[in-house]
PDB file of N, CA and C in Angstrom:
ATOM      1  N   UNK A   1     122.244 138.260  93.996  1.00  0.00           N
ATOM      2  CA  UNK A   1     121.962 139.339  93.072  1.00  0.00           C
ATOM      3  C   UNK A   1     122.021 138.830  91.643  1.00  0.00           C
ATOM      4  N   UNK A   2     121.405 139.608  90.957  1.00  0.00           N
ATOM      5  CA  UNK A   2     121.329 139.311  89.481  1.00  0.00           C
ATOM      6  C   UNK A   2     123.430 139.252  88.767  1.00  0.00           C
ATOM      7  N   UNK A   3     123.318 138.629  87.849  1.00  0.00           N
ATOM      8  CA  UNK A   3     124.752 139.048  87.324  1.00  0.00           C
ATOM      9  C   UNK A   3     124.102 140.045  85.686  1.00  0.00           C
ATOM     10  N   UNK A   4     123.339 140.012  85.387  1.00  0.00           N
ATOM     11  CA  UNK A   4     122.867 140.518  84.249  1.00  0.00           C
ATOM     12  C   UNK A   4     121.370 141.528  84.561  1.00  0.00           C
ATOM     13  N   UNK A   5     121.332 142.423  84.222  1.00  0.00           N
ATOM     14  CA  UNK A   5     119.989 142.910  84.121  1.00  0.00           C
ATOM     15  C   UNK A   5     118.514 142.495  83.535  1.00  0.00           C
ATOM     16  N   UNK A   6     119.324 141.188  82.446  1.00  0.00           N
ATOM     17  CA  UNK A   6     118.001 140.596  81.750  1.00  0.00           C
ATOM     18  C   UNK A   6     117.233 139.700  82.098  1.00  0.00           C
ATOM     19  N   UNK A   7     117.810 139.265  83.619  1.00  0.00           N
ATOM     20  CA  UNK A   7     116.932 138.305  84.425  1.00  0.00           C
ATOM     21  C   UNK A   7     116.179 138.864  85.459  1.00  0.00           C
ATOM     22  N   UNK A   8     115.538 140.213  85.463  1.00  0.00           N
ATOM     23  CA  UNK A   8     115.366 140.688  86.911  1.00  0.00           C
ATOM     24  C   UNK A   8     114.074 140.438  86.915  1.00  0.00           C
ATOM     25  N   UNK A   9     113.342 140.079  85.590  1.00  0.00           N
ATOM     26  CA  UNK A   9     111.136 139.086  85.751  1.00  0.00           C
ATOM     27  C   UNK A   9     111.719 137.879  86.749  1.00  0.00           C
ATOM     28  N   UNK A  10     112.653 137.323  86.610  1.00  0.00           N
ATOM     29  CA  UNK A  10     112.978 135.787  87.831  1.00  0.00           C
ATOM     30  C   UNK A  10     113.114 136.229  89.141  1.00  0.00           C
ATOM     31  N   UNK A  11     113.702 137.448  89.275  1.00  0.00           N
ATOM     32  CA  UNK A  11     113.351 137.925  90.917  1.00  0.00           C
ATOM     33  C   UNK A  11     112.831 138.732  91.633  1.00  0.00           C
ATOM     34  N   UNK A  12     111.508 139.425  90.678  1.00  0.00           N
ATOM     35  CA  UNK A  12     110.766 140.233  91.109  1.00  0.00           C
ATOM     36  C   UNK A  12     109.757 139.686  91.959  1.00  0.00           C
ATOM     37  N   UNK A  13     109.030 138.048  91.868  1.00  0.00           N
ATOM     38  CA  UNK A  13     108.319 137.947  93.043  1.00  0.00           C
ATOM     39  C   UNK A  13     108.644 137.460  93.785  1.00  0.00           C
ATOM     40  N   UNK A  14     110.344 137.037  93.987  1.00  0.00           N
ATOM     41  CA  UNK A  14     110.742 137.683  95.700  1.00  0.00           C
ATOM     42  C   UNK A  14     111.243 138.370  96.143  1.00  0.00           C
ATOM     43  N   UNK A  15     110.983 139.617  95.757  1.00  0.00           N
ATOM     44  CA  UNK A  15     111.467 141.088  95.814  1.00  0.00           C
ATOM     45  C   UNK A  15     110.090 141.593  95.922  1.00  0.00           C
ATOM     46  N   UNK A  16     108.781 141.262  95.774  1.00  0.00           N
ATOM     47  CA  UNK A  16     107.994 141.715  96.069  1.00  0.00           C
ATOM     48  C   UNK A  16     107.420 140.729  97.250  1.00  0.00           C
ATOM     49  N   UNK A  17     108.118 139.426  97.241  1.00  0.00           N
ATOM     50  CA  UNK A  17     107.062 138.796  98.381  1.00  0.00           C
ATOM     51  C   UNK A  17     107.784 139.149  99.950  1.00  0.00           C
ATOM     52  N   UNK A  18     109.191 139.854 100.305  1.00  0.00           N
ATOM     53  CA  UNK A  18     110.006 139.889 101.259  1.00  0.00           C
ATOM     54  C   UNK A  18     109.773 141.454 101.347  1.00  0.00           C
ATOM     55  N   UNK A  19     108.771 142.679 100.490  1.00  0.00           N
ATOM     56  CA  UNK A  19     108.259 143.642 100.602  1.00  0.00           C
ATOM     57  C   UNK A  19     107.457 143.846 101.268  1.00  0.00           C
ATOM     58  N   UNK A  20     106.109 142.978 100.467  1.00  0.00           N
ATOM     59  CA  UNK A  20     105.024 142.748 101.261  1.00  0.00           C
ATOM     60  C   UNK A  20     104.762 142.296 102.543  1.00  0.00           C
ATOM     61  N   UNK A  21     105.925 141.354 103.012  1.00  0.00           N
ATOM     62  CA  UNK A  21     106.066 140.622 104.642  1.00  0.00           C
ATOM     63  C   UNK A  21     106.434 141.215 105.385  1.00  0.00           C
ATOM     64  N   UNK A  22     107.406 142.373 104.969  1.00  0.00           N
ATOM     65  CA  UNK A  22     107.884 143.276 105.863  1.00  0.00           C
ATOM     66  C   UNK A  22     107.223 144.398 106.705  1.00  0.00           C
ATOM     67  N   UNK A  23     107.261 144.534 108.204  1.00  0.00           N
ATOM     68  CA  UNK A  23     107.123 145.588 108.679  1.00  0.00           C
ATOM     69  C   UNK A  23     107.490 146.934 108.166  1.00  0.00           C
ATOM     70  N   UNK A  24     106.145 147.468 108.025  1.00  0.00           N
ATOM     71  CA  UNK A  24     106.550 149.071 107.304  1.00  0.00           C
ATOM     72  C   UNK A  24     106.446 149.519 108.759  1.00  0.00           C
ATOM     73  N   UNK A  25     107.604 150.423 109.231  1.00  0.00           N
ATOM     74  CA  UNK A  25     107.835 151.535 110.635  1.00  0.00           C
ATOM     75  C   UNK A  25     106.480 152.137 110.721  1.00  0.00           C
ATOM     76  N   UNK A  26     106.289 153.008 109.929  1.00  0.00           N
ATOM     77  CA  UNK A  26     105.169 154.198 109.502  1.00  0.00           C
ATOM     78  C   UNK A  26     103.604 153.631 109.821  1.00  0.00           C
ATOM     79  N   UNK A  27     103.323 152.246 109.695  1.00  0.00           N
ATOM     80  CA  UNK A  27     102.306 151.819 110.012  1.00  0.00           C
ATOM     81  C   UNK A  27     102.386 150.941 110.778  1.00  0.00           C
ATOM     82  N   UNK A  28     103.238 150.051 111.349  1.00  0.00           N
ATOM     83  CA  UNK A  28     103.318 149.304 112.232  1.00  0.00           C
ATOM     84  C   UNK A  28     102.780 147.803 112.373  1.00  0.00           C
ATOM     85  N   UNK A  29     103.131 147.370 110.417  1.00  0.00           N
ATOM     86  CA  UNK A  29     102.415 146.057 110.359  1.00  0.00           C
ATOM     87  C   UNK A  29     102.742 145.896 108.509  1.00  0.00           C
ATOM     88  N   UNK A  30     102.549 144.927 108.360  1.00  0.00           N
ATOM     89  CA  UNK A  30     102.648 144.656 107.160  1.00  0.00           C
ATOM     90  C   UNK A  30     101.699 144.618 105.828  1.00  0.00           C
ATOM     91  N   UNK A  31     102.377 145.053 104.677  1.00  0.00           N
ATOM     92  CA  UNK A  31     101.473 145.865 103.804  1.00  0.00           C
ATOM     93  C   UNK A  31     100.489 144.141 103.549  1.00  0.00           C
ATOM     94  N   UNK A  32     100.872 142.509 103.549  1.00  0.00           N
ATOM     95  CA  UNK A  32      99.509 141.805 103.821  1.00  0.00           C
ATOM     96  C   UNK A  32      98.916 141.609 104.449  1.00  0.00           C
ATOM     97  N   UNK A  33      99.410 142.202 105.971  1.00  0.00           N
ATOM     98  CA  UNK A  33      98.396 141.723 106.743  1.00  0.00           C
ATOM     99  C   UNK A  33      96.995 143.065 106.798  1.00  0.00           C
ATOM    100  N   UNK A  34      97.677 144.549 106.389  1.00  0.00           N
ATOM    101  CA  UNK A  34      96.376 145.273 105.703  1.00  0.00           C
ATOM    102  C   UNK A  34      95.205 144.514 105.082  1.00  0.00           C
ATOM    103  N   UNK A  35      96.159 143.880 103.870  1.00  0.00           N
ATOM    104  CA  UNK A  35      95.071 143.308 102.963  1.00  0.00           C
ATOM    105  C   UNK A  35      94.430 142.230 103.608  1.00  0.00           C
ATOM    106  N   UNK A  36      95.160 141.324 103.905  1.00  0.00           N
ATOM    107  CA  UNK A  36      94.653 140.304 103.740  1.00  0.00           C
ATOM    108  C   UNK A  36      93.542 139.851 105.695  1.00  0.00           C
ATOM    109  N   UNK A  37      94.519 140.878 106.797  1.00  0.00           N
ATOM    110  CA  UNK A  37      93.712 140.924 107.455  1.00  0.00           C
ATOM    111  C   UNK A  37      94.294 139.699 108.589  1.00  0.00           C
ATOM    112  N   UNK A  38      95.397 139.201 108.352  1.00  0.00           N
ATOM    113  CA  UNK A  38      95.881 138.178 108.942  1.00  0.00           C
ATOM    114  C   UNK A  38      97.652 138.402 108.605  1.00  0.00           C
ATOM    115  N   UNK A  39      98.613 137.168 109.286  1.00  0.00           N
ATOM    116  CA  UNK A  39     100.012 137.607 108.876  1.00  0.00           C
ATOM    117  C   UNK A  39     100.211 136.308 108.155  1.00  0.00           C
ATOM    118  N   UNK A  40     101.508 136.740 106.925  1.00  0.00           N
ATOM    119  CA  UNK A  40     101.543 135.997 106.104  1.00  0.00           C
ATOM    120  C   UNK A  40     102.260 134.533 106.965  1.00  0.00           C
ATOM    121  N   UNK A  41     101.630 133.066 106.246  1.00  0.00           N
ATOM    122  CA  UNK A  41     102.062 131.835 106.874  1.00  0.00           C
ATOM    123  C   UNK A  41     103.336 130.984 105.769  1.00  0.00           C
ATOM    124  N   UNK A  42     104.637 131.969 106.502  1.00  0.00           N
ATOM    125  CA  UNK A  42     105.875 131.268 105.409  1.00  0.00           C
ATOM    126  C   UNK A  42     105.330 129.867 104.800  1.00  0.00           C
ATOM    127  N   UNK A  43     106.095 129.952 103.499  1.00  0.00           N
ATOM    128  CA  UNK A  43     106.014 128.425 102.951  1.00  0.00           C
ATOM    129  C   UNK A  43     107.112 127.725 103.470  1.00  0.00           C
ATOM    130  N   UNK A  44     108.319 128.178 104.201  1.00  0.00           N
ATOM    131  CA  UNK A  44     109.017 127.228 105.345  1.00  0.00           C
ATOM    132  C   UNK A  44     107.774 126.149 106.573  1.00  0.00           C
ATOM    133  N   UNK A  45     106.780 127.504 106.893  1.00  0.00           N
ATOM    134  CA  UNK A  45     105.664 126.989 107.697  1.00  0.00           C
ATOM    135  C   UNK A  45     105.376 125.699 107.578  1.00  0.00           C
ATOM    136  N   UNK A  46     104.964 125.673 106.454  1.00  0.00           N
ATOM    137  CA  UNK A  46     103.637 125.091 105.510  1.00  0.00           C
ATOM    138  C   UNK A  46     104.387 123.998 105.490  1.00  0.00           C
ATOM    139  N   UNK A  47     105.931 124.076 104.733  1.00  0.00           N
ATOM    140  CA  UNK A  47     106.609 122.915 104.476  1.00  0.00           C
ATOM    141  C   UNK A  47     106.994 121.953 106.234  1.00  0.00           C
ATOM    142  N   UNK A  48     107.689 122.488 106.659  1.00  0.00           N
ATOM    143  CA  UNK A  48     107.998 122.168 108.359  1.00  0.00           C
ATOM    144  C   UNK A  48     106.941 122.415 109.284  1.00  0.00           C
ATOM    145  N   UNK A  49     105.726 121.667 109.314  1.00  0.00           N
ATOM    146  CA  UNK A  49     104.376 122.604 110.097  1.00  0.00           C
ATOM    147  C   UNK A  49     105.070 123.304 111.599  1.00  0.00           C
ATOM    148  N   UNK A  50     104.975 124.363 111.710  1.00  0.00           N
ATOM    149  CA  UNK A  50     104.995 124.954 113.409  1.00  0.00           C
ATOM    150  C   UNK A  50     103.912 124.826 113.764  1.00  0.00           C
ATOM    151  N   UNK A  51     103.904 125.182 115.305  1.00  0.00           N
ATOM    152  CA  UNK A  51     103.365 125.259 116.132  1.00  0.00           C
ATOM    153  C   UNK A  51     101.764 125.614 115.770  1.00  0.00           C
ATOM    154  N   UNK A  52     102.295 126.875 115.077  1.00  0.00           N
ATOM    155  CA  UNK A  52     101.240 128.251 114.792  1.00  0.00           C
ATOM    156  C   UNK A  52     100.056 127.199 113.691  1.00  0.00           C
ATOM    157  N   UNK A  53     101.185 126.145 113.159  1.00  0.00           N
ATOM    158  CA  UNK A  53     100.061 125.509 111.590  1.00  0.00           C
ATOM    159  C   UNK A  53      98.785 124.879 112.303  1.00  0.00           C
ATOM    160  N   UNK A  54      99.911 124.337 113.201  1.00  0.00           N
ATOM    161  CA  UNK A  54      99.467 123.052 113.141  1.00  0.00           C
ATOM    162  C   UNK A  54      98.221 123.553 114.606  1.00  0.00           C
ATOM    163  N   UNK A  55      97.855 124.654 115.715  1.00  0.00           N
ATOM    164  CA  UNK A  55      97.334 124.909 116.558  1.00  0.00           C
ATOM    165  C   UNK A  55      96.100 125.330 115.137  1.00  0.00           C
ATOM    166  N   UNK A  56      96.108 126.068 114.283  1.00  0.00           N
ATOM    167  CA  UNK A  56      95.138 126.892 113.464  1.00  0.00           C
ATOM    168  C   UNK A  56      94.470 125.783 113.001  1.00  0.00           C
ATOM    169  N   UNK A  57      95.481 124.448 112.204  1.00  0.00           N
ATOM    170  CA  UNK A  57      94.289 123.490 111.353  1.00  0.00           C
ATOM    171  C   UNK A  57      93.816 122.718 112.383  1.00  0.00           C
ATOM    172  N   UNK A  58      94.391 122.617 113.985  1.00  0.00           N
ATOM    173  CA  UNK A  58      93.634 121.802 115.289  1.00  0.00           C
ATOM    174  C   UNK A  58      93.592 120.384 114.574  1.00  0.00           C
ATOM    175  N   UNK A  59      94.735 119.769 113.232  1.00  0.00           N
ATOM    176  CA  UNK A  59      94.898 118.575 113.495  1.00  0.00           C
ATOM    177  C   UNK A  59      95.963 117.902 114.382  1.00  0.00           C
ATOM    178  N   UNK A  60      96.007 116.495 114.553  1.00  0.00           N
ATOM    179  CA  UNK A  60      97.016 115.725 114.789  1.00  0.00           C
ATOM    180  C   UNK A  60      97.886 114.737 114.051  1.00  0.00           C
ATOM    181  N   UNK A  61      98.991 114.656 114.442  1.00  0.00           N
ATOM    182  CA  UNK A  61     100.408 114.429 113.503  1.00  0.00           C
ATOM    183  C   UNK A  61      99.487 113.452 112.449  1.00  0.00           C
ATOM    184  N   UNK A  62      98.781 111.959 112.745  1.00  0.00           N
ATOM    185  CA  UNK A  62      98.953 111.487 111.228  1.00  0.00           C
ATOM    186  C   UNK A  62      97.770 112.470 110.582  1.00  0.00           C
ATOM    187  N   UNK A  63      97.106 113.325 110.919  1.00  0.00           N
ATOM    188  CA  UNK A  63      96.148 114.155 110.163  1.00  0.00           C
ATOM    189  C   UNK A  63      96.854 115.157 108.967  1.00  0.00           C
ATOM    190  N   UNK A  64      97.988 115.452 109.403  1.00  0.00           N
ATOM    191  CA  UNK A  64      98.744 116.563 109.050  1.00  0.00           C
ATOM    192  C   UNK A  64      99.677 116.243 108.148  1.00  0.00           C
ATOM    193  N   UNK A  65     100.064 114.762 108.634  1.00  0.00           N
ATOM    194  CA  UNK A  65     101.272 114.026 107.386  1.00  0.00           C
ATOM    195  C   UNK A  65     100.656 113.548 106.382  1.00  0.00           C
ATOM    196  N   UNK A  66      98.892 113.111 106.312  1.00  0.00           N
ATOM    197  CA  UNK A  66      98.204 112.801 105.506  1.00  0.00           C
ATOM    198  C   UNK A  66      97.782 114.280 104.514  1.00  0.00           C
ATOM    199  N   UNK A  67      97.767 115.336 105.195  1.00  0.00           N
ATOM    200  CA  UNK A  67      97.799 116.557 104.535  1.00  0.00           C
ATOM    201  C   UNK A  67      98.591 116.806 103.496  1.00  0.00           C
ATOM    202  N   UNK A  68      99.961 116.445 104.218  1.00  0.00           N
ATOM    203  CA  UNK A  68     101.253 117.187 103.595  1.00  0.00           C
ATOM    204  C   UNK A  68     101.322 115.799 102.231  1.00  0.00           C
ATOM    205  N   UNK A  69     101.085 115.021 102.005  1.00  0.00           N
ATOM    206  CA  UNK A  69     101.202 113.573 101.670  1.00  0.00           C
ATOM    207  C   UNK A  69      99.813 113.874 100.333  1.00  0.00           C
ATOM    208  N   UNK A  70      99.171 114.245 100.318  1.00  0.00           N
ATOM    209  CA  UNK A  70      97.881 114.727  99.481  1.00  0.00           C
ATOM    210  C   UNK A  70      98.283 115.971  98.849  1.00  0.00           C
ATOM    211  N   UNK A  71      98.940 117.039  99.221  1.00  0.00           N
ATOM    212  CA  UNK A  71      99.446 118.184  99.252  1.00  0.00           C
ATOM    213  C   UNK A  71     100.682 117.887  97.914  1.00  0.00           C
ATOM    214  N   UNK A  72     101.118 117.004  98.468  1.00  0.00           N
ATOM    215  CA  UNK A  72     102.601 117.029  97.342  1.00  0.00           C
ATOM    216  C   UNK A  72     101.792 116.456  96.554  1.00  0.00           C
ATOM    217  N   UNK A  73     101.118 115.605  96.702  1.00  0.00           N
ATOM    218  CA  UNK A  73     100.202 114.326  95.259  1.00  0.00           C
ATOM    219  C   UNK A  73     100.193 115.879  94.237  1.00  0.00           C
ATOM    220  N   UNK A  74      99.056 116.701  94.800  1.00  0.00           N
ATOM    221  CA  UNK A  74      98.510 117.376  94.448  1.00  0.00           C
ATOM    222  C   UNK A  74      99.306 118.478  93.232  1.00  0.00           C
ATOM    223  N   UNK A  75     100.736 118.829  93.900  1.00  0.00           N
ATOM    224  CA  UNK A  75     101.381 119.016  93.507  1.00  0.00           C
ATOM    225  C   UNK A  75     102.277 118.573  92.180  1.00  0.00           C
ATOM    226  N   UNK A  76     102.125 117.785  92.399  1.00  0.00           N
ATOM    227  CA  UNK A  76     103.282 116.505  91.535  1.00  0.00           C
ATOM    228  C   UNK A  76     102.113 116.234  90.198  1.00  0.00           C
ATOM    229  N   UNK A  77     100.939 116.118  90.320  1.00  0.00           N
ATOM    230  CA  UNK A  77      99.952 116.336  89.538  1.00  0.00           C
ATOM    231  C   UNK A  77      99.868 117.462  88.576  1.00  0.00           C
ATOM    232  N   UNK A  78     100.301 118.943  89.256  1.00  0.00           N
ATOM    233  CA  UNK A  78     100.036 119.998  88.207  1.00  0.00           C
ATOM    234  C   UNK A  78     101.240 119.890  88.003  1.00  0.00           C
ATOM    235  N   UNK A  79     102.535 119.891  88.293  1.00  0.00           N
ATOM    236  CA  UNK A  79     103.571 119.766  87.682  1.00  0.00           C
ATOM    237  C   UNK A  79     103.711 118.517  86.600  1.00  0.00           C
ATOM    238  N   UNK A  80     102.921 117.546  86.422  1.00  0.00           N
ATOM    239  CA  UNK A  80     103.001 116.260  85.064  1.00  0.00           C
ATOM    240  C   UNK A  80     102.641 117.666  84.501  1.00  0.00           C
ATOM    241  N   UNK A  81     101.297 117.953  84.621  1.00  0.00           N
ATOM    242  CA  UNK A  81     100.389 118.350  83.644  1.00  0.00           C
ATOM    243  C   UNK A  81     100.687 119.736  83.038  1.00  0.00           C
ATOM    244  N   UNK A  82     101.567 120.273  83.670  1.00  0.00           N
ATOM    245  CA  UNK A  82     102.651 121.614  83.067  1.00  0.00           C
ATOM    246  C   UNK A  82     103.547 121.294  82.016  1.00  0.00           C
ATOM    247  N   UNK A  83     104.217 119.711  82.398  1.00  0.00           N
ATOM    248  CA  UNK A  83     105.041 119.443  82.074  1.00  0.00           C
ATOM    249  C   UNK A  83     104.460 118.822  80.738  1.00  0.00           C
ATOM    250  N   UNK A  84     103.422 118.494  80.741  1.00  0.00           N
ATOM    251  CA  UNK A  84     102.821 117.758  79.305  1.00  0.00           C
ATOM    252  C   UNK A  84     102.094 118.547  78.368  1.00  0.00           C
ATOM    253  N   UNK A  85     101.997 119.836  78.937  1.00  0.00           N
ATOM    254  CA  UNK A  85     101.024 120.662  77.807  1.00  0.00           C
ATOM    255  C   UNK A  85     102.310 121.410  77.624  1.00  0.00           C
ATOM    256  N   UNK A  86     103.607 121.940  78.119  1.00  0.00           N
ATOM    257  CA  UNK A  86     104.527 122.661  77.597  1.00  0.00           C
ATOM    258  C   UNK A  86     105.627 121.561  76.465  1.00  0.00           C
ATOM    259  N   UNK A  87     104.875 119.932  76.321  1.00  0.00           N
ATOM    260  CA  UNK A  87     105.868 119.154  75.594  1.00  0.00           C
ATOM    261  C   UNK A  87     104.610 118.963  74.270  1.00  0.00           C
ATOM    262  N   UNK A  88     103.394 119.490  74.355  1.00  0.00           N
ATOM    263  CA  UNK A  88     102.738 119.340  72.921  1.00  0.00           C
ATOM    264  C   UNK A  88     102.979 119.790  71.950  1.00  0.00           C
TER     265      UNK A  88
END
């Protein structure tokens, strides 16, 4: 929980992302999979591939470590480049 009220913009989008994932009773599914038409794929998923990832992208292990391996590059890339336009 917050200790102050003046931080509650830092935990509103996961207070809205553990909203949205949730089973609403009343409809019997979750307010993304309405939208989006599919169920949401945790970023635990994504990070640890399951079963579910790794059957959907129909690769194999070095396909997938080469994924995850391009994935962080990719990553590590917009984070320099965050990191260099917030030091101009």
């Amino acid at each position: 929980m917050t200790t102050t009220y003046k931080d509650w913009h830092e935990i509103l989008p996961f207070a809205l992302h553990g909203y949205r994932t949730s089973v609403r009773t009343s409809i019997g599914a979750t307010p993304f999979s309405l939208v989006y038409g599919m169920e949401v794929v945790l970023h635990l998923e994504v990070e640890i591939p399951s079963l579910k990832v790794l059957m959907e992208a129909k690769l194999d292990e070095a396909e997938n470590i080469q994924g995850l391996y391009d994935q962080l590059n990719f990553v590590e890339e917009k984070r320099l480049a965050a990191l260099s336009h917030g030091q101009l």
